[in-house]
Protein backbone atom coordinates (compact mmCIF):
# COMPACT_ATOMS: atom_id res chain seq x y z
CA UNK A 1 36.18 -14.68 -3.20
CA UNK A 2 32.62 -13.99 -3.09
CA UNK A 3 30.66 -14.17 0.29
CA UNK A 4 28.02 -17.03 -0.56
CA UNK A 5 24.82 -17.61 1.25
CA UNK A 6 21.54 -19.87 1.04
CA UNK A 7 19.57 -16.94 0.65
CA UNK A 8 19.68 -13.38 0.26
CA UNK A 9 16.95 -11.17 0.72
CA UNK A 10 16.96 -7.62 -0.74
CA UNK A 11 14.86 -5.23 0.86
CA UNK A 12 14.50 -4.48 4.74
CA UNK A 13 10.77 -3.49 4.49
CA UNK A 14 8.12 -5.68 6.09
CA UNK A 15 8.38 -8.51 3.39
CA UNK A 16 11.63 -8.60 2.88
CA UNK A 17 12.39 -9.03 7.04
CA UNK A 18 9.66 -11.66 7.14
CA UNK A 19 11.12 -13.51 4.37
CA UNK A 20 14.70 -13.78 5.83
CA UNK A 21 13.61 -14.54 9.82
CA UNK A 22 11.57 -17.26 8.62
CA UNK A 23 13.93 -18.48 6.20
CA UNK A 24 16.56 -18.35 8.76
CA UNK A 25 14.57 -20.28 11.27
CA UNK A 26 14.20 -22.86 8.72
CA UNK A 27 17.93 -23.35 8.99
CA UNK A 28 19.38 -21.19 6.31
CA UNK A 29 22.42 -18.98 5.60
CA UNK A 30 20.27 -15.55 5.27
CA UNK A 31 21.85 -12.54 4.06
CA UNK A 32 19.39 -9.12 4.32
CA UNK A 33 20.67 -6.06 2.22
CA UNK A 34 19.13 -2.75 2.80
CA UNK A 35 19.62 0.56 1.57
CA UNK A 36 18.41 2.54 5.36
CA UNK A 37 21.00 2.06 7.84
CA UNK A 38 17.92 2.89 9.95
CA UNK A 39 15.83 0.14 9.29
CA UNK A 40 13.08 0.86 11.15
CA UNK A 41 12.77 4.18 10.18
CA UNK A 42 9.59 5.30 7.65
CA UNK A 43 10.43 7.90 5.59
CA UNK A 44 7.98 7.65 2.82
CA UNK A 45 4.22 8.37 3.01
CA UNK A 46 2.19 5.22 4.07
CA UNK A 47 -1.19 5.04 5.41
CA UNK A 48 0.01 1.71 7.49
CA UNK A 49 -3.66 0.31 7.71
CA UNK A 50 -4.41 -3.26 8.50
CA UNK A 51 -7.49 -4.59 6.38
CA UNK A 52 -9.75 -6.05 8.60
CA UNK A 53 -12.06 -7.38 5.90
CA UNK A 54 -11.83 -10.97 5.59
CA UNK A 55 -10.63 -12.74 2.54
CA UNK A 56 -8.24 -9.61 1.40
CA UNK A 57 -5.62 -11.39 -0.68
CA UNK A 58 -6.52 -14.46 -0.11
CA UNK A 59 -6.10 -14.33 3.55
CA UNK A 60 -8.15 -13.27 6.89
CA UNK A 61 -6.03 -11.18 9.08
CA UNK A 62 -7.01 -10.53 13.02
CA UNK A 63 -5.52 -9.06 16.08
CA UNK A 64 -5.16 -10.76 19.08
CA UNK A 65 -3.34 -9.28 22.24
CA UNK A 66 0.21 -8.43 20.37
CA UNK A 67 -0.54 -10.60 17.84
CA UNK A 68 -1.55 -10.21 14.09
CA UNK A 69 -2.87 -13.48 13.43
CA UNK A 70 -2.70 -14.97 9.38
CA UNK A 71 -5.66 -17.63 9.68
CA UNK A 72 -5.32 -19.32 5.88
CA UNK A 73 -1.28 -19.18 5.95
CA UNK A 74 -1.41 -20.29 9.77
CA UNK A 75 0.99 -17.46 11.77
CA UNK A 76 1.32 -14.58 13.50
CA UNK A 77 3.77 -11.75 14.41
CA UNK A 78 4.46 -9.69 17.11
CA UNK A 79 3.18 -5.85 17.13
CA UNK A 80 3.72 -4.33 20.71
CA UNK A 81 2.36 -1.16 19.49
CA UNK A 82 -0.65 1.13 19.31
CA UNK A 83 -4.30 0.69 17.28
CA UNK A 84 -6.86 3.14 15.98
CA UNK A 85 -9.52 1.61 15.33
CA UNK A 86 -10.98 3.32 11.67
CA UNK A 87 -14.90 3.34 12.35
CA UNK A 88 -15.93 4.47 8.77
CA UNK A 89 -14.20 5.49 5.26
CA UNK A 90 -15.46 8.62 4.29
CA UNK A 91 -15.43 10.22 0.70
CA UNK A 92 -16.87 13.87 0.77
CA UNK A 93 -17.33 16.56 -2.06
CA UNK A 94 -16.28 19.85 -2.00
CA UNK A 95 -19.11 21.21 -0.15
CA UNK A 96 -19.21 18.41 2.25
CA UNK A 97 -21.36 15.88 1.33
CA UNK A 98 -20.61 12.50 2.13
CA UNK A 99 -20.36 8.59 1.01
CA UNK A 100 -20.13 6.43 4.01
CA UNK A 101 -18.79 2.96 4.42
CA UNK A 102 -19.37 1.85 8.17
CA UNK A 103 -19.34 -1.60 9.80
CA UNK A 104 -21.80 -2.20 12.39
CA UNK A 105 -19.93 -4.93 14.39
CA UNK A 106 -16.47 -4.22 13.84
CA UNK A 107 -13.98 -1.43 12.27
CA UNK A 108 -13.50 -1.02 8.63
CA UNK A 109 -9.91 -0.96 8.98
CA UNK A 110 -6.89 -0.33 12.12
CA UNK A 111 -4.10 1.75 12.07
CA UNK A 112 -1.10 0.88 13.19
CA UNK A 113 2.62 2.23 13.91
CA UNK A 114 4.73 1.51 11.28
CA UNK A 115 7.93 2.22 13.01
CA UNK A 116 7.17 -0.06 15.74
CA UNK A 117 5.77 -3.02 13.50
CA UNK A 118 9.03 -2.69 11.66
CA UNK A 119 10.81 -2.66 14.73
CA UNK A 120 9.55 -5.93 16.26
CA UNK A 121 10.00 -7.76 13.24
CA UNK A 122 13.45 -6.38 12.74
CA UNK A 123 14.52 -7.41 16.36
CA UNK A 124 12.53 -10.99 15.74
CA UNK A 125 15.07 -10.85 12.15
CA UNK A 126 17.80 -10.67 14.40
CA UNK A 127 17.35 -13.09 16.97
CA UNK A 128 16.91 -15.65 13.97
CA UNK A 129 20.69 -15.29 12.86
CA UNK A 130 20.21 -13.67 10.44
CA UNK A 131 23.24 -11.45 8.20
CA UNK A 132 22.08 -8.07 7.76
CA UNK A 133 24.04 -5.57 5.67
CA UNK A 134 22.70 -2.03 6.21
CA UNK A 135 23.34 0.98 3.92
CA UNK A 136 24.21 -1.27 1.59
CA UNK A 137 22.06 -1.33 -2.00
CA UNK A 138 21.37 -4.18 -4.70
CA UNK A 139 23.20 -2.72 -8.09
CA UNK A 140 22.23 -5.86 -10.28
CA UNK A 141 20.84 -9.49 -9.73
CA UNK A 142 21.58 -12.58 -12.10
CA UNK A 143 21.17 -15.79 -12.50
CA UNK A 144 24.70 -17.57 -13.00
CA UNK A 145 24.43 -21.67 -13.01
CA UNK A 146 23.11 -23.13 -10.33
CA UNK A 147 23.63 -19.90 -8.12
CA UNK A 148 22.63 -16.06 -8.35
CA UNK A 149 25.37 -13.22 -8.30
CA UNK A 150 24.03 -9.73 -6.51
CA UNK A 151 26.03 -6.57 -7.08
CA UNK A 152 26.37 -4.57 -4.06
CA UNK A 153 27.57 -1.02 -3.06
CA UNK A 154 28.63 -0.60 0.55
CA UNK A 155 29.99 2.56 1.65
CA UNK A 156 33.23 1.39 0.91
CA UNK A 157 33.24 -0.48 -2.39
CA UNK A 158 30.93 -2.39 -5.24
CA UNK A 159 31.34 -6.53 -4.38
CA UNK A 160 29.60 -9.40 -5.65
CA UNK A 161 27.97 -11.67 -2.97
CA UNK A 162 26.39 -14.73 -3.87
CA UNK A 163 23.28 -16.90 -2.93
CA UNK A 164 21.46 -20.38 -3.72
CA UNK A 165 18.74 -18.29 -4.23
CA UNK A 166 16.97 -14.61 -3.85
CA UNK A 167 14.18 -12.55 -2.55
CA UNK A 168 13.43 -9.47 -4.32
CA UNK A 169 11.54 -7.10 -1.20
CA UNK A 170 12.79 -3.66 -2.71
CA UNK A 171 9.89 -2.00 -3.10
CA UNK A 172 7.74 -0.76 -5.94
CA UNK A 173 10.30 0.88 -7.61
CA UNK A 174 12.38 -2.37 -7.51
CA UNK A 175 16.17 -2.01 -9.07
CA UNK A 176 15.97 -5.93 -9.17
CA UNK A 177 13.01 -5.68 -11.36
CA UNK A 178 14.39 -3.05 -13.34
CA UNK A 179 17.91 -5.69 -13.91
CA UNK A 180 16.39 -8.64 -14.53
CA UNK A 181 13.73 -6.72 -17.35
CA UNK A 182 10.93 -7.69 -16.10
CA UNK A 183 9.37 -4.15 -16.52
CA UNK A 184 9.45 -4.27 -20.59
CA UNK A 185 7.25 -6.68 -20.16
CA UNK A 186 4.68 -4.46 -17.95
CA UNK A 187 2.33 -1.41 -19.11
CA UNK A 188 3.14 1.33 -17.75
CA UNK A 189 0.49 4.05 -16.44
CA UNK A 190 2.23 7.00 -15.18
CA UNK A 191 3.93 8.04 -12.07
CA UNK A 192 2.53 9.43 -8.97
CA UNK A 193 3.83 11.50 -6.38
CA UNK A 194 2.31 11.91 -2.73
CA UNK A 195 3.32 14.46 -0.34
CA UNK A 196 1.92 14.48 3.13
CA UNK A 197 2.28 15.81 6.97
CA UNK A 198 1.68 14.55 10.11
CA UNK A 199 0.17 16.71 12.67
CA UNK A 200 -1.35 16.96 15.89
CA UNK A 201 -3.65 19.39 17.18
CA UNK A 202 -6.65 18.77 14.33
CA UNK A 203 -10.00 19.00 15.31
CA UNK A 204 -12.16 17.18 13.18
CA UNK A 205 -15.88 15.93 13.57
CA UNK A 206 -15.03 12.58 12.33
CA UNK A 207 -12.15 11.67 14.81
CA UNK A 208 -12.19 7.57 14.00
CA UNK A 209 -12.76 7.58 10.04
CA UNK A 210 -10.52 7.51 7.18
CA UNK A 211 -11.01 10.60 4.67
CA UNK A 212 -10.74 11.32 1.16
CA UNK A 213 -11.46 14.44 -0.47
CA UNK A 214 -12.87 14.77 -4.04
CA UNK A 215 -12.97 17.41 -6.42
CA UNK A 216 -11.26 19.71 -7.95
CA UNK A 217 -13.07 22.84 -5.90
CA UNK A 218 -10.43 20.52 -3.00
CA UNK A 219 -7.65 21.39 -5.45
CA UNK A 220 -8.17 24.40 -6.97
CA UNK A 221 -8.20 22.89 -9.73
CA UNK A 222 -5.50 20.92 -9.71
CA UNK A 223 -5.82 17.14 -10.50
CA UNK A 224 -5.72 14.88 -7.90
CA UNK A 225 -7.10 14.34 -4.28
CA UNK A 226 -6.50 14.44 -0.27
CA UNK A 227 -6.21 11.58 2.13
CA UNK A 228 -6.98 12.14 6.37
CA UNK A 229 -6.77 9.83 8.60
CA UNK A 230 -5.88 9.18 12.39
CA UNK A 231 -2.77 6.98 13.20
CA UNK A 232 -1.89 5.88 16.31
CA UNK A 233 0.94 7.39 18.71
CA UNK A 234 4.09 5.50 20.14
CA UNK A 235 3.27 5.80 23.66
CA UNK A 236 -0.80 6.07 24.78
CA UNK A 237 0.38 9.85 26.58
CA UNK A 238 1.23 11.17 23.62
CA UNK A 239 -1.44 13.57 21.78
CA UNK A 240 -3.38 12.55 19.24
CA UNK A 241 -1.82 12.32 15.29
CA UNK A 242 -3.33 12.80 12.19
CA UNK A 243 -1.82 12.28 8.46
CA UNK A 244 -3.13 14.80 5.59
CA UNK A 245 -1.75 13.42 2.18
CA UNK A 246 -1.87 14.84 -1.45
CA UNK A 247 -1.54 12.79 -4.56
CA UNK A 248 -1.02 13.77 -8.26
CA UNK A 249 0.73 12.69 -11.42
CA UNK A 250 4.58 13.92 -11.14
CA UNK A 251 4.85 16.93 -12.54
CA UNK A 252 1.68 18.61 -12.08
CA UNK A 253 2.06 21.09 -9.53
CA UNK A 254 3.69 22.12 -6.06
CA UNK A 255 2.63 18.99 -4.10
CA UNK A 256 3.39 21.11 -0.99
CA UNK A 257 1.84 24.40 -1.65
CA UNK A 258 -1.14 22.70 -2.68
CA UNK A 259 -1.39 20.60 0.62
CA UNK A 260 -0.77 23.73 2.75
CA UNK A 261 -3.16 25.70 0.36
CA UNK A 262 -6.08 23.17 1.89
CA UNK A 263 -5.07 22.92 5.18
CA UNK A 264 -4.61 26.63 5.37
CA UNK A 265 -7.32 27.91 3.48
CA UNK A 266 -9.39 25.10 2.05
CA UNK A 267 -13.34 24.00 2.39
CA UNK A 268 -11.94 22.47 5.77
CA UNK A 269 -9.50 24.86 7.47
CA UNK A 270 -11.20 25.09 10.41
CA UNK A 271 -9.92 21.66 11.17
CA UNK A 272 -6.27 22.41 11.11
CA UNK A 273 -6.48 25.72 12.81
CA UNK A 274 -4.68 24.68 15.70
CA UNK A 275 -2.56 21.80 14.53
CA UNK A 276 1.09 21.50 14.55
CA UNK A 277 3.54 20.01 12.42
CA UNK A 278 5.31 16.55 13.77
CA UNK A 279 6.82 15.40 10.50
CA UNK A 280 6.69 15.56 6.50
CA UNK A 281 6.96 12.52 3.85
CA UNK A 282 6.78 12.00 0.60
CA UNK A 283 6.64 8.86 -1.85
CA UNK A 284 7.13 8.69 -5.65
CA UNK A 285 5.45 5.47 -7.37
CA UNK A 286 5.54 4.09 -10.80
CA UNK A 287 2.24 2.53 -11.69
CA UNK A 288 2.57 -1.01 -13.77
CA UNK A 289 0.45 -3.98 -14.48
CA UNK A 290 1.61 -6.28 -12.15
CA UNK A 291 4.33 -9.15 -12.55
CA UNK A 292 2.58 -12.34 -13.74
CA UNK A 293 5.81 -14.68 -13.63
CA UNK A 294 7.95 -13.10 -10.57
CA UNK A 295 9.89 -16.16 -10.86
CA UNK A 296 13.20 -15.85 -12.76
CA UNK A 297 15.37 -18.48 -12.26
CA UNK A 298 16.25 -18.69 -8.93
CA UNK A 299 15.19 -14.98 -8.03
CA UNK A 300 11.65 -14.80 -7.12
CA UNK A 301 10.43 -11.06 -6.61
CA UNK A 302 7.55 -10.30 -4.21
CA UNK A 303 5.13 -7.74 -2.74
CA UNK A 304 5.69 -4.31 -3.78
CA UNK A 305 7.84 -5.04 -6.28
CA UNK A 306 5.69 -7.20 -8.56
CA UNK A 307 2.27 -5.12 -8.05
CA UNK A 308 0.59 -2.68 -9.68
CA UNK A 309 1.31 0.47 -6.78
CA UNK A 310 1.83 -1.31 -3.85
CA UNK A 311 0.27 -4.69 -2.15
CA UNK A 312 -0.96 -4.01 1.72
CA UNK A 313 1.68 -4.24 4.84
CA UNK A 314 -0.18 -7.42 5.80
CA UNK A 315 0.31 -8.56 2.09
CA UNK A 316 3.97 -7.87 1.96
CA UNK A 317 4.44 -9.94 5.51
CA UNK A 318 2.39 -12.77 4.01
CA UNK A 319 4.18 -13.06 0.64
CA UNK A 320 7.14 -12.60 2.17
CA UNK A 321 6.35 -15.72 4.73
CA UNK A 322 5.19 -17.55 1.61
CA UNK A 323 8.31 -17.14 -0.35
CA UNK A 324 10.69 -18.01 2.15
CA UNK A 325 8.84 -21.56 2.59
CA UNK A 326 9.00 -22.10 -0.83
CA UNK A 327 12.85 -21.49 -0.92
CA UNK A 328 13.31 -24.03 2.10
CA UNK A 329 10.87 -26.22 0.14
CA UNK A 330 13.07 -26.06 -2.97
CA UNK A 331 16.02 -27.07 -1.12
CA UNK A 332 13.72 -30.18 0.09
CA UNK A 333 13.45 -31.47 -3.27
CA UNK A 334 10.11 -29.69 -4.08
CA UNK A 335 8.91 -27.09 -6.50
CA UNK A 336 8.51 -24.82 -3.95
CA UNK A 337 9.10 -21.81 -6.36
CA UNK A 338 6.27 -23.01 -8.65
CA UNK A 339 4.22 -22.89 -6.06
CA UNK A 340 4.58 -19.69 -4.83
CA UNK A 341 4.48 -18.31 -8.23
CA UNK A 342 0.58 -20.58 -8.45
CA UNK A 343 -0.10 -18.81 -5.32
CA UNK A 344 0.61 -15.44 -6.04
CA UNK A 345 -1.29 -15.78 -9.38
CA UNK A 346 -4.29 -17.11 -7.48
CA UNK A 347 -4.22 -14.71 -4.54
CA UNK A 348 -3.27 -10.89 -5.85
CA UNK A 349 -6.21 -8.96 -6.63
CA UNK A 350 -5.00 -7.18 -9.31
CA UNK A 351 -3.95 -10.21 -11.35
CA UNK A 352 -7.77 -11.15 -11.68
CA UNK A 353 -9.04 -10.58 -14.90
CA UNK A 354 -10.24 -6.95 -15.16
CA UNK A 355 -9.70 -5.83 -11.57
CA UNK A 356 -7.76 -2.81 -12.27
CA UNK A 357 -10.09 -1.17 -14.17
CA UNK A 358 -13.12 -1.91 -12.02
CA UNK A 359 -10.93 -0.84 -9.03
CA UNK A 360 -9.96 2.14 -10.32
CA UNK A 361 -13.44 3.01 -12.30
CA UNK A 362 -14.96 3.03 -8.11
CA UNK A 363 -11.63 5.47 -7.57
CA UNK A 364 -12.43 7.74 -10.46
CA UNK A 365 -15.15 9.01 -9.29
CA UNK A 366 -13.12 12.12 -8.18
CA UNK A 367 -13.00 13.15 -11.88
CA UNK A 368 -16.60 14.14 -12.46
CA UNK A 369 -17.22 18.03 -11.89
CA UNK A 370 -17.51 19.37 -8.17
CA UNK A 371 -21.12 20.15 -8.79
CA UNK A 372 -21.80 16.47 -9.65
CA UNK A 373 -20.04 15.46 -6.70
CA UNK A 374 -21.74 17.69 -4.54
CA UNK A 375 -25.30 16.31 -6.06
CA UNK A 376 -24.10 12.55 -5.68
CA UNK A 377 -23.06 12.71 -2.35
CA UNK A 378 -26.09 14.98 -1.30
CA UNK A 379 -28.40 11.63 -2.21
CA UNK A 380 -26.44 9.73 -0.29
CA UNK A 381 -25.11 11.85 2.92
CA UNK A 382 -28.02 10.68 4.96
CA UNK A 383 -27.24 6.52 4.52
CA UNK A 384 -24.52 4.73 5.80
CA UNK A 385 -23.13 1.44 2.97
CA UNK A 386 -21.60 -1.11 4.23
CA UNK A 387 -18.37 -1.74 3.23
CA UNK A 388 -14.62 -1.67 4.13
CA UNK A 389 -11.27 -0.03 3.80
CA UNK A 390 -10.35 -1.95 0.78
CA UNK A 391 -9.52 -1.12 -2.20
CA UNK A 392 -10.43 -4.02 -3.84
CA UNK A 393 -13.88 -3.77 -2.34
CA UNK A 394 -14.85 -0.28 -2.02
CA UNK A 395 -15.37 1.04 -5.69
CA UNK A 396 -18.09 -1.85 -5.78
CA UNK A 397 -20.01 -0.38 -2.77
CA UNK A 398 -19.24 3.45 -4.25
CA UNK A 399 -21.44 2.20 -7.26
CA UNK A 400 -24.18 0.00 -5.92
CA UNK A 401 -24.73 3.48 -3.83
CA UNK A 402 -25.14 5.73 -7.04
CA UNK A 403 -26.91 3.07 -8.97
CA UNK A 404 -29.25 2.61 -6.23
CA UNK A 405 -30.06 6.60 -6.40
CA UNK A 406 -30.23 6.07 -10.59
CA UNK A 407 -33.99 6.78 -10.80
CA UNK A 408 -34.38 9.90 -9.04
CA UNK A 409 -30.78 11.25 -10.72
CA UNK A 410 -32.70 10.46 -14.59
CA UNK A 411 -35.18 12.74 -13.23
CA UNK A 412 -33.04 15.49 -11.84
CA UNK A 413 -29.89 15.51 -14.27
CA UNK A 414 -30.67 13.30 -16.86
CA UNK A 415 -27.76 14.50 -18.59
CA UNK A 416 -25.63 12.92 -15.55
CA UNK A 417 -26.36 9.62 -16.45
CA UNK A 418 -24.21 9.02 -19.78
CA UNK A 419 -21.06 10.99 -17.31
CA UNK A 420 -21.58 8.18 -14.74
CA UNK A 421 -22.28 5.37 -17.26
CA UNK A 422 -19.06 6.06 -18.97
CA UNK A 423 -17.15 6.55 -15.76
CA UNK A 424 -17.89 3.06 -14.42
CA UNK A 425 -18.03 1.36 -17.69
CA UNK A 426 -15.58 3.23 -19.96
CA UNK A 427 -13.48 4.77 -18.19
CA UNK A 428 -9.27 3.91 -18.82
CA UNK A 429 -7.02 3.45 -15.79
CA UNK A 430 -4.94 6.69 -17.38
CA UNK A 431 -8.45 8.97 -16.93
CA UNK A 432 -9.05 7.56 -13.48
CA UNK A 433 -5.80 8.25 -12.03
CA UNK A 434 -5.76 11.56 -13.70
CA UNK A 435 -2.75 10.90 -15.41
């Protein structure tokens, strides 16, 4: 018989353990299945940023102590771990010119440690009761009756287990999403694949920003771009890390000979010449509109797993706090699942009308020519913009800073005006990714 359950939560990331600890502490029967038998472990590339601007998602996220405060949704987790606090996000041409966002008062954005965010939140899982199941992955979710019926494959053997209800937390390349059919119903874009290392050792004169390199003079030619940025350590001894990332469309080239081609002998080697290697990830992700209805039944998929790319860490935790009260709603006698699906609509960025493509038109900057970039970024290497590390918000303040530098560039390359003008007005999310 069937091991049954009043919820099951697939997916051991940061949603998918927020959902079940808070379920659980509601009173439920929570099962967890994961694929890691290391939970805690990252193996895939992540910048692990917390957006400090207010209103991302809906919600206003703060640090106090070891605290990360959710003002709108009213609570907090614990994070006994390290910050770096991200003074500016920096994109610079291929001769080193630069757009800067800055904040005057406060930090654009704070890394964190992944490992030890997932950590506390794994040990907080525990403590709530609840069943976790590790190396153990989700073949195939279904509604039967008044129940659902997950397919699972231990190390042993394939079993059904059964719930009231599920959460869907596995991740942007979702094999719940992929049963249940949700993605015929989704455009798809292309895939991406990002390769990256983390080193220590870099010297680099902007020590507290978050980098990313445009151009194909970057590349050598290749499409796509690089992404710096400090993260902090695990203990405050430890030296200083930094995480160099490439990104392209799957198939384009040696991911890793092109990132050790920059660090080795690009524009910017001098930073690197006497880092070391710590560690090397990689990530491969599908890009799709995002789920309007992740309600099926009583599955309801969240975070990664209904976005287009990937929703924030702070936006996982959140969804995955929302979802769990509207399961122990449900079971109250409320549409609780309704709800969350309202909320979701009403709060993901990239549901709004239009938003990828204005996001993304910011973003594709990268694929006008190197001398372009080099004369955009020369206007504007001088000024500081205000802005954040947000990519819902940035590729606004990336073109009020070129439109405000419109007059002189119709004197000076008039014939860079229609390139720019059909970049931010025309351009498709295909020919911004580079896909």
């Amino acid at each position: 018989m069937a091991e049954r359950y009043d919820l099951i939560v697939i997916g051991g990331g940061p949603g998918g353990l927020m959902a079940a600890q808070t379920a659980a502490k509601g009173g439920l029967d929570v099962l967890l299945i994961e694929h890691k038998t290391n939970i805690a472990s990252v193996r895939r590339t992540c910048v692990a940023g917390l957006i400090t601007e207010p209103g991302c998602d809906g919600e206003t996220v703060t640090v106090e102590g070891d605290r990360i405060i959710f003002h709108r949704n009213d609570f907090s987790i614990k994070y006994s771990g390290l910050w770096k606090d991200i003074k500016g996000y920096y994109f610079v041409s291929p001769g080193g010119y630069r757009i800067r966002l800055e904040q005057e008062a406060t930090c654009v954005a704070r890394t964190f440690n992944k490992e030890v965010l997932l950590e506390d939140l794994l040990l907080e899982t525990e403590k709530s009761g609840v069943h976790i199941d590790r190396g153990t992955q989700a073949l195939k979710v279904q509604n039967v009756g008044d129940e659902v019926v997950v397919t699972i494959r231990t190390w042993e053997e394939d079993k059904e287990v059964k719930g009231r209800f599920v959460i869907a937390a596995d991740g942007v390349n979702s094999r719940t999403v992929e049963s249940l059919g949700l993605n015929k119903e989704r455009k798809f874009f292309g895939t991406m694949m990002a390769y990256s290392c983390v080193l220590e050792g870099v010297e680099t004169p902007y020590p507290d920003a978050i980098i990313a390199f445009l151009g194909r003079g970057q590349t050598e030619g290749c499409r796509g771009q690089f992404y710096f940025w400090p993260r902090p350590s695990r203990k405050p001894q430890d030296p200083p890390l930094w995480e160099i990332m490439y990104a392209q469309p799957m198939g384009l080239g040696d991911h890793k000979e092109i990132l050790n081609r920059f660090i080795k002998k690009g524009n910017f080697s001098s930073w690197f010449k006497h880092a070391q290697l710590v560690r090397k990830t990689s990530v491969v992700l599908n890009f799709r509109t995002p789920i309007q209805e992740p309600r099926v039944g009583n599955i309801l998929v969240i975070g990664d797993a209904a976005s287009f790319i990937e929703v924030y860490v702070q936006g996982a935790i959140m969804y995955g706090y929302r979802s769990a009260k509207a399961v122990l709603d449900e079971i109250k006698g409320k549409a609780g699942l309704d709800e969350y699906v309202d909320y979701w609509k009403g709060s993901y960025e990239y549901l709004k009308p239009g938003m990828i493509e204005q996001a993304l038109r910011g973003y594709g900057i990268q694929i006008l020519e190197d001398d372009d970039l080099n004369y955009l970024f020369g206007l504007t290497d001088s000024k500081s913009y205000k802005g954040y590390y947000n990519e819902f918000s940035f590729p606004g303040v990336i073109q009020q800073a070129i439109a405000a530098e419109m007059p002189r560039i119709a004197k000076e390359r008039p014939a860079l005006i229609q390139k720019i003008q059909n970049l931010f007005e025309k351009a498709t999310v295909e020919e911004t990714l580079l896909m």
